[in-house]
Protein backbone atom coordinates (compact mmCIF):
# COMPACT_ATOMS: atom_id res chain seq x y z
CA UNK A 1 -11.54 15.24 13.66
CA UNK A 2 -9.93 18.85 13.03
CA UNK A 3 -11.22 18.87 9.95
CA UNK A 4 -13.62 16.83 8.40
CA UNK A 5 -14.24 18.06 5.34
CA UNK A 6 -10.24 18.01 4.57
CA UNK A 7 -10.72 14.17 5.60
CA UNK A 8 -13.22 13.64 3.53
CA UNK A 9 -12.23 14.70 0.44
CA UNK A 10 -8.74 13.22 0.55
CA UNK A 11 -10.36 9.81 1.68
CA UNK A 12 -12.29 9.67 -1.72
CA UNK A 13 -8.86 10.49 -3.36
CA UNK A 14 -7.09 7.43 -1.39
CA UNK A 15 -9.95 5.52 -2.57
CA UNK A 16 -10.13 6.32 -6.22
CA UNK A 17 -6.18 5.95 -6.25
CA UNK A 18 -6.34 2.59 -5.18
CA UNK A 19 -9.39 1.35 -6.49
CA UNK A 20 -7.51 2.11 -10.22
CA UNK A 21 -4.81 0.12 -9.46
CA UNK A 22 -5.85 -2.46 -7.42
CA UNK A 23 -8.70 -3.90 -9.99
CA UNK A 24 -5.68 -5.24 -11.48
CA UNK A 25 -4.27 -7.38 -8.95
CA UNK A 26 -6.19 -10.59 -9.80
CA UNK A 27 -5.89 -9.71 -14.06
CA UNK A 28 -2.82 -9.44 -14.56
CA UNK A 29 -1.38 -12.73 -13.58
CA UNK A 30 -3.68 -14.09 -16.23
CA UNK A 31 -2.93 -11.62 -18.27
CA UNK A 32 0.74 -12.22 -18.40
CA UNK A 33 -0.05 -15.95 -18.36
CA UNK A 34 -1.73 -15.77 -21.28
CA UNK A 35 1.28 -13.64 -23.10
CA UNK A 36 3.90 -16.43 -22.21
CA UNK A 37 5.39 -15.23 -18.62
CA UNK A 38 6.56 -17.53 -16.12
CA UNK A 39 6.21 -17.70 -12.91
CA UNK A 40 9.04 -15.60 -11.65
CA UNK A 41 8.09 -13.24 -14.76
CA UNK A 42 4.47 -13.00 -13.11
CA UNK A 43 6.45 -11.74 -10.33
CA UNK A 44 8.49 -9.37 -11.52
CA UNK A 45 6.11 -7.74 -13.84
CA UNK A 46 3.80 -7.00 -11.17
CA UNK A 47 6.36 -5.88 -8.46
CA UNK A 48 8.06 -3.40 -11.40
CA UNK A 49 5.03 -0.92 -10.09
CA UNK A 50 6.35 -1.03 -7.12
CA UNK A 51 10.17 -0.95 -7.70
CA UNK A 52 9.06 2.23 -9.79
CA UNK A 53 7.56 3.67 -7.13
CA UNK A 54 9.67 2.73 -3.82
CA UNK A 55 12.84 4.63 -6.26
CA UNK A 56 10.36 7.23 -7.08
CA UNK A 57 8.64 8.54 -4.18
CA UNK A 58 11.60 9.84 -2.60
CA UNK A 59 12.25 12.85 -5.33
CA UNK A 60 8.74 13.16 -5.52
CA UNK A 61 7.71 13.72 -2.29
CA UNK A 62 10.67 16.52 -1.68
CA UNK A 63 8.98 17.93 -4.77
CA UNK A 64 5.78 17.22 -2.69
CA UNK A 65 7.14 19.44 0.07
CA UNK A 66 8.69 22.14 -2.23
CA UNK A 67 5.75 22.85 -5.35
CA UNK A 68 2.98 22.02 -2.34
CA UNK A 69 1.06 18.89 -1.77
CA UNK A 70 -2.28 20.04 -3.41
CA UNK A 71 -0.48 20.30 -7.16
CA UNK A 72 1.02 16.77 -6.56
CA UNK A 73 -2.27 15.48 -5.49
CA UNK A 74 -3.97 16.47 -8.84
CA UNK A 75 -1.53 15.50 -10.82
CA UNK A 76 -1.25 11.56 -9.48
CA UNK A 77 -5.01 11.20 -10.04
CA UNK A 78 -4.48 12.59 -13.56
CA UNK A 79 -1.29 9.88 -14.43
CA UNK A 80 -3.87 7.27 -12.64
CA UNK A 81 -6.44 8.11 -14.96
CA UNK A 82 -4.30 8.14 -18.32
CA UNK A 83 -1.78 5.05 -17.22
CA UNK A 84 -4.44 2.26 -17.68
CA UNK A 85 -5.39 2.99 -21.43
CA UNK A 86 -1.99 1.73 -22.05
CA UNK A 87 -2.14 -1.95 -20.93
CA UNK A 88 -4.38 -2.61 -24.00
CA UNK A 89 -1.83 -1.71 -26.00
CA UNK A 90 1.09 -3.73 -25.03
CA UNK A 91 1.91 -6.86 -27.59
CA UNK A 92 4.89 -8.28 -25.38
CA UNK A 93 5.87 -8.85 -21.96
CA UNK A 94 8.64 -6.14 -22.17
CA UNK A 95 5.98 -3.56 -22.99
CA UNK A 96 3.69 -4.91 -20.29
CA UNK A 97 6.54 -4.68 -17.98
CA UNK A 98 7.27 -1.36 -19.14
CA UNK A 99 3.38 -0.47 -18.56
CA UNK A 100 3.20 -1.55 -14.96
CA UNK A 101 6.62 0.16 -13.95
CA UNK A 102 4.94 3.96 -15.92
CA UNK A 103 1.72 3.09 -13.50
CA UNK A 104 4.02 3.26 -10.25
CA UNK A 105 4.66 7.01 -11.18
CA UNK A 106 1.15 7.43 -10.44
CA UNK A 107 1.91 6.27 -6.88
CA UNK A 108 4.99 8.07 -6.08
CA UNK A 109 3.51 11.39 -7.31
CA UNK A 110 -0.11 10.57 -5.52
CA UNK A 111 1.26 9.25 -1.83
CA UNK A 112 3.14 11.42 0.08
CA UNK A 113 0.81 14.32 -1.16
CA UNK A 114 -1.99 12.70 0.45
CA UNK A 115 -0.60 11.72 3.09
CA UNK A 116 0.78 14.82 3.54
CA UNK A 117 -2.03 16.58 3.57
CA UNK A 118 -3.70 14.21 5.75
CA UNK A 119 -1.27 15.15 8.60
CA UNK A 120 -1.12 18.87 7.47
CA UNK A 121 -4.88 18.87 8.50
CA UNK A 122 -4.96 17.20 11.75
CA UNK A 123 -3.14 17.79 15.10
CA UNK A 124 -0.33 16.21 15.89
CA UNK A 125 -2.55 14.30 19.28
CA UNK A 126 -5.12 12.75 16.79
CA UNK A 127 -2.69 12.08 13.96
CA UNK A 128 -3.44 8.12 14.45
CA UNK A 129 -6.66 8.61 14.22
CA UNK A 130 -6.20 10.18 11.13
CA UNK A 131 -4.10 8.38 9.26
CA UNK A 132 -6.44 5.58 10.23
CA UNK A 133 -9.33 7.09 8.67
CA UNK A 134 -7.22 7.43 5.48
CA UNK A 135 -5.47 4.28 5.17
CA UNK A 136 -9.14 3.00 6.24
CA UNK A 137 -10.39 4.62 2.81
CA UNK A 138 -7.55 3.18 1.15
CA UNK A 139 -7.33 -0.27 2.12
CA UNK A 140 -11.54 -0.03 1.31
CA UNK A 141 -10.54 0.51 -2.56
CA UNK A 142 -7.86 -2.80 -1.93
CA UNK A 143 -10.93 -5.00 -0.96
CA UNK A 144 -13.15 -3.39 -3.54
CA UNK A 145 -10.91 -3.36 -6.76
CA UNK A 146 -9.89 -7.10 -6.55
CA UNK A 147 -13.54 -8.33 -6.17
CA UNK A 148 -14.29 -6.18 -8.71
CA UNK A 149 -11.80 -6.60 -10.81
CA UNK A 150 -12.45 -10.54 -10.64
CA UNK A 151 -15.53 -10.22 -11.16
CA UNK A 152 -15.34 -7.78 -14.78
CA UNK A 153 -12.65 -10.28 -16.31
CA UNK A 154 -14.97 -13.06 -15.66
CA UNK A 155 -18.12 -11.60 -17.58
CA UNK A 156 -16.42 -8.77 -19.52
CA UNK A 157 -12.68 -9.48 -20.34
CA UNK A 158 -9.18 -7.70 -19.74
CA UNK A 159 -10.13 -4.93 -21.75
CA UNK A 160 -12.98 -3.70 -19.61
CA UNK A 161 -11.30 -4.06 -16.90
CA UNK A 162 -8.36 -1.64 -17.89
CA UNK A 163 -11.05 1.20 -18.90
CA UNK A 164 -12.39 0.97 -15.96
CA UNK A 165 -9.12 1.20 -14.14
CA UNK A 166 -9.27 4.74 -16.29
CA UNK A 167 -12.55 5.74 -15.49
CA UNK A 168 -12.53 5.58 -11.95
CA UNK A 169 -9.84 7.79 -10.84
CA UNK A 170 -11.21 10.28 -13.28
CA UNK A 171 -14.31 10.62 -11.22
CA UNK A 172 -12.28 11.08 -8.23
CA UNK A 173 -9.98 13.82 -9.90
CA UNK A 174 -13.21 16.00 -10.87
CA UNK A 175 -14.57 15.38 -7.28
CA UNK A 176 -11.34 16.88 -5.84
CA UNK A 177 -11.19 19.75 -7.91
CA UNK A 178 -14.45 20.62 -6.66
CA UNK A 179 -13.53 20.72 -2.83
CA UNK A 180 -10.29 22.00 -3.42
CA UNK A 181 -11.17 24.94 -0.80
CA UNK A 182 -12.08 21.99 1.96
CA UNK A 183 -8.86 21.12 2.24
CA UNK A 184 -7.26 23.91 5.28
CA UNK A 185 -3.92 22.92 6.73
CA UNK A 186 -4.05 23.48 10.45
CA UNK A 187 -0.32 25.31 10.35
CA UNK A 188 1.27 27.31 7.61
CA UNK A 189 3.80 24.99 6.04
CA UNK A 190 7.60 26.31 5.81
CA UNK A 191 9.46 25.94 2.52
CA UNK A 192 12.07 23.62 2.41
CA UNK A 193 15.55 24.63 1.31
CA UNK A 194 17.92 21.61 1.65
CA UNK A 195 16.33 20.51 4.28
CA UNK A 196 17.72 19.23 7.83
CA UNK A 197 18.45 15.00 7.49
CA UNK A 198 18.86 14.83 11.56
CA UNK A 199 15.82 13.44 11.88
CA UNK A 200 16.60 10.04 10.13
CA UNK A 201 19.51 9.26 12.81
CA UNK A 202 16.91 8.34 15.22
CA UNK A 203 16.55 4.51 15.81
CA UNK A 204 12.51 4.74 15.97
CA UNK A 205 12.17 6.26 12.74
CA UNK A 206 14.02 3.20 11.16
CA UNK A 207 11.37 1.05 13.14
CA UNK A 208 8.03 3.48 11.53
CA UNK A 209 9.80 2.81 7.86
CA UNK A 210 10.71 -0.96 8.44
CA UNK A 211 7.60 -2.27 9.71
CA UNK A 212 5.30 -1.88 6.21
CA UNK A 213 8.39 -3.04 4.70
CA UNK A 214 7.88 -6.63 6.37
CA UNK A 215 4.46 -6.49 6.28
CA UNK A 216 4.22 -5.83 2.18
CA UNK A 217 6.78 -8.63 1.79
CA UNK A 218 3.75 -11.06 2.40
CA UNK A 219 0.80 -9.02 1.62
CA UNK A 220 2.58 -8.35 -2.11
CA UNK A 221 3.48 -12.04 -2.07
CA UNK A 222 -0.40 -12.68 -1.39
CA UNK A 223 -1.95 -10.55 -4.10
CA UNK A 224 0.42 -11.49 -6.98
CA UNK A 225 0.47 -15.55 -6.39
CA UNK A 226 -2.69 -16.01 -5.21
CA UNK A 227 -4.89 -16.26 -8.19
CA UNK A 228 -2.07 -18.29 -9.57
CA UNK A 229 -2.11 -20.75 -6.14
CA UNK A 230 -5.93 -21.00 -6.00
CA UNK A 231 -6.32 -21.73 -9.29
CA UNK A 232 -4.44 -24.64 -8.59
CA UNK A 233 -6.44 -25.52 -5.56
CA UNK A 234 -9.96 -25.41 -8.36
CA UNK A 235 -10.95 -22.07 -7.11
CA UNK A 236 -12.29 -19.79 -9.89
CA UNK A 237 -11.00 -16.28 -10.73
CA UNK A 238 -13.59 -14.55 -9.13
CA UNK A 239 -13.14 -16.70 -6.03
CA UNK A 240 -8.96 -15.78 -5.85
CA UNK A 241 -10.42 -11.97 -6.14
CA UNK A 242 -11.98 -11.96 -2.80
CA UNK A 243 -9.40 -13.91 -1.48
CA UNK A 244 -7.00 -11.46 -2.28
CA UNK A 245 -9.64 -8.83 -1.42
CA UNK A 246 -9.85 -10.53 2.17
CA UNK A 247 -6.81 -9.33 3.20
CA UNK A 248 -7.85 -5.93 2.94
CA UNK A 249 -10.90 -6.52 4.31
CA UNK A 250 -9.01 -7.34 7.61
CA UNK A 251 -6.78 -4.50 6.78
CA UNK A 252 -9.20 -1.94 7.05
CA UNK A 253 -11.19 -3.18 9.75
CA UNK A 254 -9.16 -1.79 12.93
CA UNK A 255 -7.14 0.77 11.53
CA UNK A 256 -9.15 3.52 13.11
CA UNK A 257 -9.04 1.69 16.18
CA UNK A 258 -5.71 0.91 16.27
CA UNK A 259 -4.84 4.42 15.10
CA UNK A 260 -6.51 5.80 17.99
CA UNK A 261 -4.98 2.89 20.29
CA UNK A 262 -1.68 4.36 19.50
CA UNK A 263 -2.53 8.13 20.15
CA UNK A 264 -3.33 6.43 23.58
CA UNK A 265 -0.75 3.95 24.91
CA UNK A 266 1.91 4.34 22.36
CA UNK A 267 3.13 3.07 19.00
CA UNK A 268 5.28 0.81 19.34
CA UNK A 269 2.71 -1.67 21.06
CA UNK A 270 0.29 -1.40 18.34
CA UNK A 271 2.99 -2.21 16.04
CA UNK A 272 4.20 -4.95 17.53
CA UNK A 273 0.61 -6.43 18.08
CA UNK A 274 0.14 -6.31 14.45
CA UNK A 275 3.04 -7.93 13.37
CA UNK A 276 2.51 -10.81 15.30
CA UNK A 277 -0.80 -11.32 13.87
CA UNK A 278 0.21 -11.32 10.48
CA UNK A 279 2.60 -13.59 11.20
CA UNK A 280 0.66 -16.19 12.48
CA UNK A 281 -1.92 -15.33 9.70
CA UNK A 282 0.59 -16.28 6.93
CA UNK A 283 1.71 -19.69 8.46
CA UNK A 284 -1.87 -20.46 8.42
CA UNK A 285 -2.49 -19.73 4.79
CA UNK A 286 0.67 -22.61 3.94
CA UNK A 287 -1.47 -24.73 5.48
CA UNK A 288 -5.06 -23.92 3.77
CA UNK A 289 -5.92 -25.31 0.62
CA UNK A 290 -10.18 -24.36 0.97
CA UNK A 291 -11.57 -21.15 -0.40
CA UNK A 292 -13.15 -20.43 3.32
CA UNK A 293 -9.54 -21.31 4.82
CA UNK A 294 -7.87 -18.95 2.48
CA UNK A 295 -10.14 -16.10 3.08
CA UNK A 296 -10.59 -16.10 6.98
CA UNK A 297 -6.64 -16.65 7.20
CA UNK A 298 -6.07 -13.41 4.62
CA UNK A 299 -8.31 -11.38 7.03
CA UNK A 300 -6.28 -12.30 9.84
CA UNK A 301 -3.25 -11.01 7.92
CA UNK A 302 -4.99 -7.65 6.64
CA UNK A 303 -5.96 -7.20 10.63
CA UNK A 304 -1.99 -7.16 12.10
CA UNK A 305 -1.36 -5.58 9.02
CA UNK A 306 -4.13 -2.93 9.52
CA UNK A 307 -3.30 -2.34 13.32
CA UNK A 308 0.29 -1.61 12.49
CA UNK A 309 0.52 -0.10 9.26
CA UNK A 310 -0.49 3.47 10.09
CA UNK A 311 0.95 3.62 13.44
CA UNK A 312 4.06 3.23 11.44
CA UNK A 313 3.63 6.15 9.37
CA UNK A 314 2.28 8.19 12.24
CA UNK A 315 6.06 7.05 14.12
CA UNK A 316 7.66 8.62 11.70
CA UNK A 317 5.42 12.04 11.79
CA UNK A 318 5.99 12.15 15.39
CA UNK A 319 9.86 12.08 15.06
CA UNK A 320 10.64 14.41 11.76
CA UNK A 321 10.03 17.96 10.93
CA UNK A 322 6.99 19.51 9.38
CA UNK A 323 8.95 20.76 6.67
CA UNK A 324 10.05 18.12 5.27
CA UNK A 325 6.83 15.85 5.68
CA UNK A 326 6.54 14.64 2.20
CA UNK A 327 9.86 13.78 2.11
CA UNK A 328 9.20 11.92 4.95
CA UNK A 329 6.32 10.24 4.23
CA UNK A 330 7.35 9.59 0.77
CA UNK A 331 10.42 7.67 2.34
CA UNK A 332 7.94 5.78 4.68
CA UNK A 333 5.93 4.79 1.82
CA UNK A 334 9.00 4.05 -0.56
CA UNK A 335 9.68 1.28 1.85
CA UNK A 336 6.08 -0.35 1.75
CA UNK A 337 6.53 -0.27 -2.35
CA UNK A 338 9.83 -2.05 -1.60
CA UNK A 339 8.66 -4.60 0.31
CA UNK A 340 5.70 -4.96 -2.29
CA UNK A 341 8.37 -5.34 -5.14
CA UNK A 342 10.56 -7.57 -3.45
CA UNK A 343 8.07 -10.16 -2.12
CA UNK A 344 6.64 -11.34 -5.13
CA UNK A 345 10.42 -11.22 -7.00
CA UNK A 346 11.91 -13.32 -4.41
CA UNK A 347 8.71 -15.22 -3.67
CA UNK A 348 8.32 -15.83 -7.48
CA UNK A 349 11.99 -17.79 -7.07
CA UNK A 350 11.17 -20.05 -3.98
CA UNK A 351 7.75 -21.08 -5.75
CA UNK A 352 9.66 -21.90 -9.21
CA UNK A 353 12.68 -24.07 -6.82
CA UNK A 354 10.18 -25.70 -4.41
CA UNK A 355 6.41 -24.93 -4.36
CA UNK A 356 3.59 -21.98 -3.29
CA UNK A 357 3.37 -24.06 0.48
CA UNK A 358 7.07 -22.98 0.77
CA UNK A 359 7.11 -19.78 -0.54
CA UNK A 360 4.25 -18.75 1.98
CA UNK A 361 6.23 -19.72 4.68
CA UNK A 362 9.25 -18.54 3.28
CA UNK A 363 6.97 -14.67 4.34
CA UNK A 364 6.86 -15.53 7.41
CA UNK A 365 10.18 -14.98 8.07
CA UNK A 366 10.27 -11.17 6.93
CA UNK A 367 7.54 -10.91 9.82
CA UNK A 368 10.12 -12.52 12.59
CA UNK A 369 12.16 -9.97 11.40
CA UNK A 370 9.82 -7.24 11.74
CA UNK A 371 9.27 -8.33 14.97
CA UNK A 372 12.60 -8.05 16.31
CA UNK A 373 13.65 -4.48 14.23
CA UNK A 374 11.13 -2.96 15.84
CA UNK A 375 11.56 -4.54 19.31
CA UNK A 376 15.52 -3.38 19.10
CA UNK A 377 14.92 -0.31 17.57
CA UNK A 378 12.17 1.20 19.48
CA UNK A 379 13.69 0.94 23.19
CA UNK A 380 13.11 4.07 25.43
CA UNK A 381 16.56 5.55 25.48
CA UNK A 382 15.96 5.74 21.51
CA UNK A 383 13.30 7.93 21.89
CA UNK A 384 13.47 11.52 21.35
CA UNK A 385 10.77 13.15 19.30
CA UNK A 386 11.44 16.33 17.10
């Protein structure tokens, strides 16, 4: 890797980022629960992060591109950091709500910068390979903060775990304040004026921003019914934690691999691969009702979801200007954080109409879909790169 050090440092940031957030994932359904929310109210207060953030990581990574990634990098892990010490304090579901939907900002200010910078210090031949590494570190924190976070609300109780969600991403902040001077781009960046929107007529691109759209459609519907579903099934809390921790366990497995894969033979095979895993990985899950079932068929869907996810974001590198990378990325990742709000929203529905066997198969669908966008929009004669 060009620069190791650079990689490094922003890994442990992807990984403190996440970890903050994703302790939460198997709390808060209880934690809502136990303030009076529904089912579709489970759903919607735990996709308003992500509706936050898909509307907010658009401005901010343009500011991303214009103040310079570094500043927006520091500042996410600082709203990380200070977000969580409000969840203690809501006495409502409004203010929880409220709460989750401030924590997105967090996000939207954190992504694209890291990403960013992840690109900025690479070549463009080994970007895959990368981004691999970093979404590697990231999905790491997604299998560690749900076990984790199961595990402190079983012995400890909600309001451990929402110090800790403080805690952690303070450690990381101080860490990458230290090895500020690690972090080289490879090519002097340009400022951005207004910026050129060409780029974003190319079919391909639309096929890099779709595909975590689909994939987060089911992976968001996953992590927020899960606990809900298994507790159901007589699995305890700790127990839905690694389930939903399984999935990215399988996520971060091959995303080096398939990062490198695509530097290789191309993107759009790797992407297609991986969402034809996860699709047959989610139609599996309707059909377990085990802990063991559960798990091994969530690792199946973190694997497609790993090999694809980012290829995707590496797509859209290859096909947009340098100058408006967090822009672009931002966009990218404003589509994952749309999927993630509007699986468990519209997920939330089917399972209040009909039942959780439904509503799992219900995602599969969004993966057929995937399937075919990316198929359609991805053909050769689409292809020019910028």
């Amino acid at each position: 890797m060009n620069n190791r050090h650079a990689l490094v440092t922003l890994c442990v940031a992807g990984f403190v980022g996440n970890i903050s957030f994703s302790l939460l994932f198997p709390v808060l359904p209880y934690y809502a629960q136990e303030m009076g929310a529904s089912l579709s109210q489970v759903g919607l207060i735990l996709a308003s992060y992500s509706y936050v953030t898909a509307i907010a990581l658009i401005p901010f990574g343009m500011l991303s591109d214009r103040v310079g990634p570094l500043k927006m990098l520091a500042i996410g892990l600082t709203i990380y950091t200070l977000v969580p010490l409000l969840y203690p304090l809501a006495s409502d579901l409004t203010q929880l709500g409220l709460v989750r939907a401030f924590h997105g900002f967090a996000c939207a200010v954190f992504s694209p910068a890291a990403i960013t910078l992840t690109l900025d210090t690479s070549t463009q031949d080994r970007w895959g390979e990368a981004l691999g590494w970093f979404t590697t570190a990231t999905q790491l924190a997604l299998v560690v903060g749900p076990a984790l976070g199961g595990l402190l609300l079983n012995y400890y109780g909600f309001a451990t775990v929402f110090y800790s969600c403080s805690v952690i991403p303070l450690v990381g902040l101080i860490f990458v304040l230290l090895r500020l001077n690690t972090i080289q781009p490879t090519r002097v960046r340009k400022v951005v004026s207004t910026g050129s929107w060409k780029w974003l007529k190319q079919p391909p691109v639309f096929a890099g921003l779709m595909a975590p759209f689909f994939f987060t459609i089911g992976s968001g519907t996953i992590l927020t019914f899960m606990p809900l579903y298994s507790q159901g099934l007589g699995i305890a809390q700790t127990g839905a934690g690694i389930i939903v921790a399984s999935v990215y366990v399988g996520s971060a497995l091959l995303r080096v691999l398939g990062g490198k894969l695509s530097d290789r033979i191309g993107r759009r095979p790797m992407m297609l691969l991986g969402l034809t895993a996860s699709f047959t990985a989610i139609i599996l899950i309707s059909f377990m009702n085990s802990f063991l079932g559960l798990s091994v068929a969530a690792v199946f869907y973190g694997v497609g979801m790993g090999i694809a996810m980012p290829v995707a974001y590496a797509l859209v590198a290859d096909l947009t200007p340098s100058e408006v990378r967090g822009l672009t990325m931002g966009l990218t990742t404003s589509f994952l954080h749309g999927g993630l709000a509007l699986g468990p929203t519209i997920m939330g529905i089917v399972a209040n109409m009909r039942n959780y066997v439904t509503m799992f198969r219900a995602c599969s669908l969004s993966l057929i879909l995937g399937i075919i966008v990316v198929l359609g929009l991805t053909q050769k004669r689409h292809w020019v790169q910028t």
